[in-house]
Protein backbone atom coordinates (compact mmCIF):
# COMPACT_ATOMS: atom_id res chain seq x y z
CA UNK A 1 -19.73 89.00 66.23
CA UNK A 2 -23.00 87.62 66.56
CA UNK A 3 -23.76 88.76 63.13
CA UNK A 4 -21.15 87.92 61.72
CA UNK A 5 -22.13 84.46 62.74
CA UNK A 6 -25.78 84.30 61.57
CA UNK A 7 -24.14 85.75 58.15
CA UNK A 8 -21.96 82.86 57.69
CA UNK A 9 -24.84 80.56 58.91
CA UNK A 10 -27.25 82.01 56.42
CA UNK A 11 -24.52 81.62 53.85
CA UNK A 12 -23.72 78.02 54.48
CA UNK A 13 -26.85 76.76 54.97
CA UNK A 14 -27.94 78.45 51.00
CA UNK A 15 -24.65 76.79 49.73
CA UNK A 16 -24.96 73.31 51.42
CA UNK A 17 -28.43 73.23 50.69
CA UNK A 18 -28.02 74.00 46.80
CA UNK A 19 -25.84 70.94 47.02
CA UNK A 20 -28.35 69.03 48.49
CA UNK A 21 -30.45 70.14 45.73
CA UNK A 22 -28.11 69.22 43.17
CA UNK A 23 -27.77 65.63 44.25
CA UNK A 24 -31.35 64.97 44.67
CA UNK A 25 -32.47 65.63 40.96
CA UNK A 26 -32.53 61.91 40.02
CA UNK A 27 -34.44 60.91 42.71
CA UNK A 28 -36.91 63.30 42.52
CA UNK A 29 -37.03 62.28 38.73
CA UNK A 30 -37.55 58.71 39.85
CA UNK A 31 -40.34 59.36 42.88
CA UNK A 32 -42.14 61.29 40.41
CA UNK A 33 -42.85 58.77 38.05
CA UNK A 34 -43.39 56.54 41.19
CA UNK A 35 -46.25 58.86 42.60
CA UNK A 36 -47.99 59.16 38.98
CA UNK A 37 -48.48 55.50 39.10
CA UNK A 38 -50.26 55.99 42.68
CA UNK A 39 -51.59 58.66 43.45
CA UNK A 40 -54.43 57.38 45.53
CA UNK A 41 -52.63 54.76 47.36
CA UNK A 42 -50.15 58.05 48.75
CA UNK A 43 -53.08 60.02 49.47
CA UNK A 44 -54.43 56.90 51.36
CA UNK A 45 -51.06 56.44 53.94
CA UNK A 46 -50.61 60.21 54.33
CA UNK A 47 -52.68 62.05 56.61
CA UNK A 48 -50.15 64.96 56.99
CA UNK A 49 -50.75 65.66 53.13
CA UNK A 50 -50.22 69.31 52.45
CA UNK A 51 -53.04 71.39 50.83
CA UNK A 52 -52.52 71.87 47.12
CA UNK A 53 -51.95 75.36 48.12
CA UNK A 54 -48.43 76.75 48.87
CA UNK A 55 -48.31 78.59 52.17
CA UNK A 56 -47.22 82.21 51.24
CA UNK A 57 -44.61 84.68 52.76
CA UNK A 58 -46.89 85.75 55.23
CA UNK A 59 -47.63 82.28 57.05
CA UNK A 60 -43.93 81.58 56.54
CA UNK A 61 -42.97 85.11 58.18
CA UNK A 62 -45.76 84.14 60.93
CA UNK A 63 -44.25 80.99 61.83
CA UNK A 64 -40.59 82.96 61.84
CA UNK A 65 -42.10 85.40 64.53
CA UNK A 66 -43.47 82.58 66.99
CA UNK A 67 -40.73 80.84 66.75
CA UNK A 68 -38.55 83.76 68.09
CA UNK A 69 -41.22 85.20 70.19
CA UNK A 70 -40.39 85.65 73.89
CA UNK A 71 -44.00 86.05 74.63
CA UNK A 72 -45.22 83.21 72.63
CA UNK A 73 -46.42 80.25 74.85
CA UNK A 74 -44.39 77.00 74.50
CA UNK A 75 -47.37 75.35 73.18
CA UNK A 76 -47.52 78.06 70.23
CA UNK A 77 -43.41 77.79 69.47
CA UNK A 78 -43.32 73.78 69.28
CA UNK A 79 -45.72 74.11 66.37
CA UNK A 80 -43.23 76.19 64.42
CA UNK A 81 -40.42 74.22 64.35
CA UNK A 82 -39.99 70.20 62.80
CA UNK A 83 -39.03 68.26 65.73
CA UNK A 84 -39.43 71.29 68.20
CA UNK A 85 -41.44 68.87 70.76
CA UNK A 86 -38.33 67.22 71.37
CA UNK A 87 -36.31 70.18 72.44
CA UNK A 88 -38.07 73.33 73.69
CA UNK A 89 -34.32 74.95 74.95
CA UNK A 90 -34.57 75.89 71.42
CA UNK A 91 -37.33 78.65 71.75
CA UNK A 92 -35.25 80.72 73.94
CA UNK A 93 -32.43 80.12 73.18
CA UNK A 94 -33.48 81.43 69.58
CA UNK A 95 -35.19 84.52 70.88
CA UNK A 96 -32.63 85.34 73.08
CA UNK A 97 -29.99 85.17 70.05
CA UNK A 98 -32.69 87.08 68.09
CA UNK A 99 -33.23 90.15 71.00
CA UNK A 100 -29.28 90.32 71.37
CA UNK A 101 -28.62 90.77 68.01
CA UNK A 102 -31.39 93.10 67.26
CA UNK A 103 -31.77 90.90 63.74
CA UNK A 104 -34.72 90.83 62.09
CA UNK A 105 -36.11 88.24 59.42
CA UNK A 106 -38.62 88.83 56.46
CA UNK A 107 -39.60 86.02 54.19
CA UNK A 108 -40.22 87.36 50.72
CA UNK A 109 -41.73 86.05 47.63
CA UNK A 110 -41.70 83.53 46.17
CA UNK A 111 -42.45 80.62 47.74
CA UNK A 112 -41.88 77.85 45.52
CA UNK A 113 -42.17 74.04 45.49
CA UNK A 114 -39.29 71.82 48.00
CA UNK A 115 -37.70 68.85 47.61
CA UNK A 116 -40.06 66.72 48.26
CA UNK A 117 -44.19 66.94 48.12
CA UNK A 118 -44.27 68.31 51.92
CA UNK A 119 -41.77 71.03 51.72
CA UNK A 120 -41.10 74.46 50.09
CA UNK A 121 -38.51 76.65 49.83
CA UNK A 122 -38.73 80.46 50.10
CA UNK A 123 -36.32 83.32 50.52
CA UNK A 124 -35.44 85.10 53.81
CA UNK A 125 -33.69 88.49 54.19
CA UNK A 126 -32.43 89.50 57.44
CA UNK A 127 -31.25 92.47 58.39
CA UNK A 128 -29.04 93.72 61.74
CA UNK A 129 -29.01 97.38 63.56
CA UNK A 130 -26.04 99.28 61.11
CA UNK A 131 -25.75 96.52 59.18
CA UNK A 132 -25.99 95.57 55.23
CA UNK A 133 -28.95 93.51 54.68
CA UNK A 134 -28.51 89.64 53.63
CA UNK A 135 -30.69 87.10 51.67
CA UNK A 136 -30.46 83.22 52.67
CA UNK A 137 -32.40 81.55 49.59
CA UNK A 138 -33.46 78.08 49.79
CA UNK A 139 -34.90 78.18 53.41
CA UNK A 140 -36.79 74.90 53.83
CA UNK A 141 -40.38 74.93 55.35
CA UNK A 142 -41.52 71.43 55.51
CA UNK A 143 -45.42 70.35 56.19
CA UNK A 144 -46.27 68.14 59.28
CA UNK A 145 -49.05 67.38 61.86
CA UNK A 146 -50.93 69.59 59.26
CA UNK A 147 -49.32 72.99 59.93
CA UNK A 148 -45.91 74.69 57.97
CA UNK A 149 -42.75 74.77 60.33
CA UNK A 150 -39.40 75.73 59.66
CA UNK A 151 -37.19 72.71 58.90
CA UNK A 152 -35.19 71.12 61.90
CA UNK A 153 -31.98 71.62 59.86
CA UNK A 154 -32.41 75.11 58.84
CA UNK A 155 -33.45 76.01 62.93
CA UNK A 156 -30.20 74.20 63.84
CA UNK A 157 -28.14 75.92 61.34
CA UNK A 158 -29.48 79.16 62.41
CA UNK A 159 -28.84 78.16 65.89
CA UNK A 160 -25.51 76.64 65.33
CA UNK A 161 -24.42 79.46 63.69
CA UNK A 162 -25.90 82.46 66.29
CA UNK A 163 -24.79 81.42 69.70
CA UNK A 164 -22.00 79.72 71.86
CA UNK A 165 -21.06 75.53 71.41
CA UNK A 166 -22.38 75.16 74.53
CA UNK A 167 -25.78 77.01 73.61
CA UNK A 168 -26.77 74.73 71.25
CA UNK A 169 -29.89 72.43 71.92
CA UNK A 170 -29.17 68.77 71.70
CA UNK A 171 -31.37 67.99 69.46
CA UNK A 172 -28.47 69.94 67.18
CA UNK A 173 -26.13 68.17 67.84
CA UNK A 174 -27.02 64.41 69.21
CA UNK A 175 -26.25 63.69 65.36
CA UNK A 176 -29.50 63.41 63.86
CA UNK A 177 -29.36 66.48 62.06
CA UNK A 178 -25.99 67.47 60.17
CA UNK A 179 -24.87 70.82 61.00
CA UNK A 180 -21.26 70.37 60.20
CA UNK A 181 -21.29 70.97 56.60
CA UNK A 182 -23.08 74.29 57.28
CA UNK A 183 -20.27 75.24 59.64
CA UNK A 184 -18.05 78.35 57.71
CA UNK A 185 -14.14 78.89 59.08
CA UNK A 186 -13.59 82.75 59.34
């Protein structure tokens, strides 16, 4: 059942965040020919720029595995994770969903540009004990506090997705991050 779960999850996450994608064309058109115009003044208010460099598969698949890593200190998870500070139930909870199902993430190349200047996007397949493998495209990774961390909305989809209503940290569902649209009927 379980992965049945994190299939739909995976699924619904790619397809709402395509949309996402879709509707956010003009404005990246628009914010692009507002950052040519000044580029120093952004590199002036933003100390959490990201490097010009694109983190590869392997830092991505290295912040996966602390994230879901029952021996990782709490310290070492919070980094992995936008927003994670604010709700370290969401650690265990995801390793605990992780060591029950047995499911295992790999993020593969490549790892291209986001939606904005601090985020990228890569490709994750996942595979489950006697099951097919699956791809979720479009996983976000977004650049903070100068380190890559999986997007809050992509953890909470995974999370919403993986275990029980009343599993689910708050900080997925006190509103501020909109995991409804990700939700699949079976």
């Amino acid at each position: 059942m379980i992965f049945r779960k994190l299939t739909a999850g995976f699924l619904a996450a790619t397809a709402a965040t395509a949309l996402v994608a879709c509707s956010s064309d003009s404005e990246s058109d628009s914010a692009d020919s507002a950052d040519s115009a000044a580029p120093e003044t952004q590199a002036e208010e933003s100390s959490d720029a990201p490097s010009s460099e694109l983190p590869t598969a392997t830092d991505l698949n290295a912040i996966l595995g602390t994230a879901t890593d029952s021996a990782a200190s709490q310290e070492e998870k919070v980094k992995t994770v936008q927003g994670g500070e604010t709700a370290p139930e969401l650690f265990e909870t995801m390793a605990a969903s992780k060591a029950e199902s047995g499911a295992d993430f790999e993020v593969v190349d490549p790892v291209i540009p986001g939606y904005s200047p601090d985020s990228v996007l890569a490709t994750v397949n996942f595979t489950v004990p006697e099951e097919p493998a699956q791809t979720a495209e479009n996983v976000e990774f977004v650049f903070e506090e100068g380190t890559w961390k999986l997007s809050q909305s992509w953890a909470c989809t995974l999370i919403s997705n993986t275990v029980t209503p009343d599993q689910v940290p708050e900080m997925c569902t006190d509103g501020t991050v909109d995991t409804g649209a990700n939700e699949v009927t079976q």
